[in-house]
N, C-alpha and C. Protein backbone atom coordinates (compact mmCIF):
# COMPACT_ATOMS: atom_id res chain seq x y z
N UNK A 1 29.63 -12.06 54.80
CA UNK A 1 28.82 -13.10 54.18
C UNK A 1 28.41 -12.64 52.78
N UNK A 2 28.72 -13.43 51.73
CA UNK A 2 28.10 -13.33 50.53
C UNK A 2 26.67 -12.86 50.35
N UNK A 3 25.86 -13.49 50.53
CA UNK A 3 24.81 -13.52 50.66
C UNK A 3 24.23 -11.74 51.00
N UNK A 4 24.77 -11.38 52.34
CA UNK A 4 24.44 -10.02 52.70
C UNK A 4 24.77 -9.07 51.78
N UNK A 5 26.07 -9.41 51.15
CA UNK A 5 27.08 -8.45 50.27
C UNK A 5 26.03 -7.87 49.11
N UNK A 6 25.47 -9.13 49.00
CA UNK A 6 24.47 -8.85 47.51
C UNK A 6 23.26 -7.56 48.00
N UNK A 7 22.97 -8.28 48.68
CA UNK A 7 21.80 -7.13 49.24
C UNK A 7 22.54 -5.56 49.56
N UNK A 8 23.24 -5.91 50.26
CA UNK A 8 23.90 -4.58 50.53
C UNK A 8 23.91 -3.82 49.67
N UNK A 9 24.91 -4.51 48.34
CA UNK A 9 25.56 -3.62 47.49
C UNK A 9 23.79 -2.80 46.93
N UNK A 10 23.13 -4.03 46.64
CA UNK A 10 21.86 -3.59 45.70
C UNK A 10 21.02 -2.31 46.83
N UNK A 11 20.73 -2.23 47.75
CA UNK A 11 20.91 -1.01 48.56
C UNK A 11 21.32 0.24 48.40
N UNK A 12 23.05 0.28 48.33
CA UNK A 12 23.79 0.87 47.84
C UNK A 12 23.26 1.73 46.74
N UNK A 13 23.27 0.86 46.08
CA UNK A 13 22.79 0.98 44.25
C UNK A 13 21.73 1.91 43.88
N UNK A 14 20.95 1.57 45.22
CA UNK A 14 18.87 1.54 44.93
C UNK A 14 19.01 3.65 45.60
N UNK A 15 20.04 3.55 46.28
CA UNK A 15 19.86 4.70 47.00
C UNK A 15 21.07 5.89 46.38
N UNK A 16 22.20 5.60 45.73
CA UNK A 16 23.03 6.59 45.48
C UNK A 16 22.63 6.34 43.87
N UNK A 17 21.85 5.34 43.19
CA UNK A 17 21.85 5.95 41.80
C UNK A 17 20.57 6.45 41.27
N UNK A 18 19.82 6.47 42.84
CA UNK A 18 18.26 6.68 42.25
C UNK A 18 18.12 8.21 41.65
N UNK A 19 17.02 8.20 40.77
CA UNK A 19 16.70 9.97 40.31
C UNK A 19 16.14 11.08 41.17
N UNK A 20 16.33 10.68 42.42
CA UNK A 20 16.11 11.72 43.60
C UNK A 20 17.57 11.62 44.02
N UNK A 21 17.56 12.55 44.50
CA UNK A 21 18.71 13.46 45.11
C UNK A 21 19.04 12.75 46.32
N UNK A 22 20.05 12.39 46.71
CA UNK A 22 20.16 11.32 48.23
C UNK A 22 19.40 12.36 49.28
N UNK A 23 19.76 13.63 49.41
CA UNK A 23 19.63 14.36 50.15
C UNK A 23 17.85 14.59 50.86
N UNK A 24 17.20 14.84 48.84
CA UNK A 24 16.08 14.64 49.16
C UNK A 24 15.36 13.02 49.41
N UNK A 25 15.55 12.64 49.13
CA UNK A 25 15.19 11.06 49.65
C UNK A 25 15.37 10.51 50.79
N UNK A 26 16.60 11.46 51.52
CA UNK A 26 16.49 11.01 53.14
C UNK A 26 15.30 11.85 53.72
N UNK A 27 15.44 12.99 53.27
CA UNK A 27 13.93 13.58 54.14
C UNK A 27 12.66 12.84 53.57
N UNK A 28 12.44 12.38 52.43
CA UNK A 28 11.63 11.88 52.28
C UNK A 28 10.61 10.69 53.17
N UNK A 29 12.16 9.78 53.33
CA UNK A 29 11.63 8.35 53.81
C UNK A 29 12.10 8.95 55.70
N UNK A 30 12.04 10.35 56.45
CA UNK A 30 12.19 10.34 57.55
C UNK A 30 13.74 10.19 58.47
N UNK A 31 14.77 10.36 57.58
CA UNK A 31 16.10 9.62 58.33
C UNK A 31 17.11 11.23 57.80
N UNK A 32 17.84 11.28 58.79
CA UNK A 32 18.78 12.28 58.42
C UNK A 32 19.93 11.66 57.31
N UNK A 33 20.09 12.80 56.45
CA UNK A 33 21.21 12.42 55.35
C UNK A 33 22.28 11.42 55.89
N UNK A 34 22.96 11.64 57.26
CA UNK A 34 24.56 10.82 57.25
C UNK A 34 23.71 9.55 57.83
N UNK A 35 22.43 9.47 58.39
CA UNK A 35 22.04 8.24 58.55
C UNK A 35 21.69 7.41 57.64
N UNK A 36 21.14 7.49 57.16
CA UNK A 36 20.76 7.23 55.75
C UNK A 36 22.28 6.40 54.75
N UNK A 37 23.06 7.29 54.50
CA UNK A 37 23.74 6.88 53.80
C UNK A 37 25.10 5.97 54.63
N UNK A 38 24.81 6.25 56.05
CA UNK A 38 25.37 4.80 56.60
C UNK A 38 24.78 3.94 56.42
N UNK A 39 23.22 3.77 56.32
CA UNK A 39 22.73 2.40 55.99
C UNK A 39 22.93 1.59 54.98
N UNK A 40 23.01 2.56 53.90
CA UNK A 40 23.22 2.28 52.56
C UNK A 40 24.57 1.93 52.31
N UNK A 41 25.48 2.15 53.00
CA UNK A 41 26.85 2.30 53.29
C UNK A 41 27.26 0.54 52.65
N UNK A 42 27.33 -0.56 52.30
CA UNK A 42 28.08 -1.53 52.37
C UNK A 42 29.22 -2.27 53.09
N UNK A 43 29.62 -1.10 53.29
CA UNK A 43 31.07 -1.49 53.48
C UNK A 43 31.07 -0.99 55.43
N UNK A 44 29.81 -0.33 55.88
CA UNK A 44 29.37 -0.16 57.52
C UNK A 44 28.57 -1.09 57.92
N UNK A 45 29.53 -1.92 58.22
CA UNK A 45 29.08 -2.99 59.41
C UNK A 45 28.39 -2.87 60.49
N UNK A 46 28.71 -1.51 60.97
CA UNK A 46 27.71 -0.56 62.57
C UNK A 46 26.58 -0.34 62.07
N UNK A 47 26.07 0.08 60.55
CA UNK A 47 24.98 0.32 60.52
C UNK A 47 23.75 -0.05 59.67
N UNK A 48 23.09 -0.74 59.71
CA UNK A 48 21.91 -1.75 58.83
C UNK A 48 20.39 -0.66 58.75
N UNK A 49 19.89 -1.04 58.04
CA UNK A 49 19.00 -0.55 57.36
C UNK A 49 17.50 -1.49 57.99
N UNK A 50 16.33 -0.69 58.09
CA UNK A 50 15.03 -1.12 58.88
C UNK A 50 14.19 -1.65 57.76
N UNK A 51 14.13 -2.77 58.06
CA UNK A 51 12.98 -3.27 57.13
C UNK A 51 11.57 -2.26 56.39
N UNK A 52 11.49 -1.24 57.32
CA UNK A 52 10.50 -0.19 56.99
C UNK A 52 10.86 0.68 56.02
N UNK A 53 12.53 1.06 56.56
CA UNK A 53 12.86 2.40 55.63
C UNK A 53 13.07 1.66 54.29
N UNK A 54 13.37 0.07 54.36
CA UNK A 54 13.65 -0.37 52.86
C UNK A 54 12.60 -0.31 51.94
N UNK A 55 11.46 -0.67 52.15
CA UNK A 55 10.03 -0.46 51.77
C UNK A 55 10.16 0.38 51.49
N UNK A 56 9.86 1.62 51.88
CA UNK A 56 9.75 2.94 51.94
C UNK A 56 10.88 3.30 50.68
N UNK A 57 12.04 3.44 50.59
CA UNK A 57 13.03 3.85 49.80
C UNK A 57 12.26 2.80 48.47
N UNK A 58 12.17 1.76 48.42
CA UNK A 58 11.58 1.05 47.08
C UNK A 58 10.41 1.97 46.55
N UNK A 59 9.18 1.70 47.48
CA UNK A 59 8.15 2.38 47.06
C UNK A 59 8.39 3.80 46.42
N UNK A 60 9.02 4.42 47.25
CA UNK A 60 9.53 6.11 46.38
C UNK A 60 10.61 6.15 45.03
N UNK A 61 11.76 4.93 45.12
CA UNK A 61 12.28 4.90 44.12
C UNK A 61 11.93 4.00 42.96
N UNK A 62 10.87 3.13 42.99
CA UNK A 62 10.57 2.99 42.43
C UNK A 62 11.08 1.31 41.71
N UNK A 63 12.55 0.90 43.04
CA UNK A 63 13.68 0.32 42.41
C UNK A 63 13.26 -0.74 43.39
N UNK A 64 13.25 -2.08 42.41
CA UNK A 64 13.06 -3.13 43.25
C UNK A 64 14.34 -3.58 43.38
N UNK A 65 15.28 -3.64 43.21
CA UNK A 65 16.26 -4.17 43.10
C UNK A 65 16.73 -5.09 44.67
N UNK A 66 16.85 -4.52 45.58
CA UNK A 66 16.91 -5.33 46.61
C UNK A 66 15.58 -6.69 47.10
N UNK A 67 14.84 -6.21 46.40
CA UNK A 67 13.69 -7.29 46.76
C UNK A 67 14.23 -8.43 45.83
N UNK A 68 15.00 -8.39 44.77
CA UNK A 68 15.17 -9.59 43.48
C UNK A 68 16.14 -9.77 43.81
N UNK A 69 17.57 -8.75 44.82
CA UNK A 69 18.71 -9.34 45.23
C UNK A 69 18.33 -10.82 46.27
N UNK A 70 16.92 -10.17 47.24
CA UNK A 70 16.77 -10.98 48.41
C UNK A 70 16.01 -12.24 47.81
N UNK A 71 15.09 -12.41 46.68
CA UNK A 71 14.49 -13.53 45.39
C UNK A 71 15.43 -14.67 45.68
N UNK A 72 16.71 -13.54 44.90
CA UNK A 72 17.97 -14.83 44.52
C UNK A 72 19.02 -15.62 45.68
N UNK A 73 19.25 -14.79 46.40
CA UNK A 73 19.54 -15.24 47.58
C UNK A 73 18.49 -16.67 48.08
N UNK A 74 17.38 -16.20 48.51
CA UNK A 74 16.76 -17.34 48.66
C UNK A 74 15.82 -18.11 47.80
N UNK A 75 16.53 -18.12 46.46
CA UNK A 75 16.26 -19.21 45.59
C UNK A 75 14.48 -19.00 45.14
N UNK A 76 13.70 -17.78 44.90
CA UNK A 76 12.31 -17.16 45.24
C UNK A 76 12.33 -16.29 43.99
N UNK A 77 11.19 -16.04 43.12
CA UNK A 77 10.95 -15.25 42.35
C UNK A 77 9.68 -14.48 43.19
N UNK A 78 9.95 -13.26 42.90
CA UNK A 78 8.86 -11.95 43.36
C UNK A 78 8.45 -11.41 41.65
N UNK A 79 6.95 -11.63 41.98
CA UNK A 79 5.80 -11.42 40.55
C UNK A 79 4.95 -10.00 40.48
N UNK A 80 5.82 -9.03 40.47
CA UNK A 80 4.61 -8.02 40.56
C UNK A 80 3.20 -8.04 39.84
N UNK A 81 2.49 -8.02 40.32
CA UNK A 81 1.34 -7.37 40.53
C UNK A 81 0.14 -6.06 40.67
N UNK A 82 -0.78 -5.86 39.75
CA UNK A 82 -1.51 -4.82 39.62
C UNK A 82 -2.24 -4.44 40.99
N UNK A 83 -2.13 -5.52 42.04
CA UNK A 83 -2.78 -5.04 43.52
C UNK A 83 -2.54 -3.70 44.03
């Protein structure tokens, strides 16, 4: 599905180009390295990613990018905020 692809890839993106180290960023957000980067994986259909650890990987990287993939998908602007 299109739709997923986008998110996925931006996933992908949010986690192998961030300025932490994949390695350290899986211990970070709690998940072992090869888990982790199956989630992030795109192209692994077996393995999806927890609404928690996505949070979690944003908040530490800093990268919204999957939240504005998921915006456009459903037609939604996300406004950050000083809260």
């Amino acid at each position: 599905m299109l739709t997923s692809s986008l998110l996925a890839i931006s996933i992908h993106k949010m986690v192998v180009y961030s300025d932490i180290p994949t390695r350290e960023l899986a211990d970070i957000v709690g998940k072992p390295y090869p888990t982790l980067m199956r989630e992030a994986n795109p192209n692994d259909h077996g393995a999806k990613m927890g609404i928690e650890t996505l949070m979690d990987l944003m908040l530490v990287t800093g990268d919204y990018s999957p939240l504005e993939a998921m915006g456009k998908i459903l037609g939604v602007r996300f406004v950050r905020t000083d809260a």
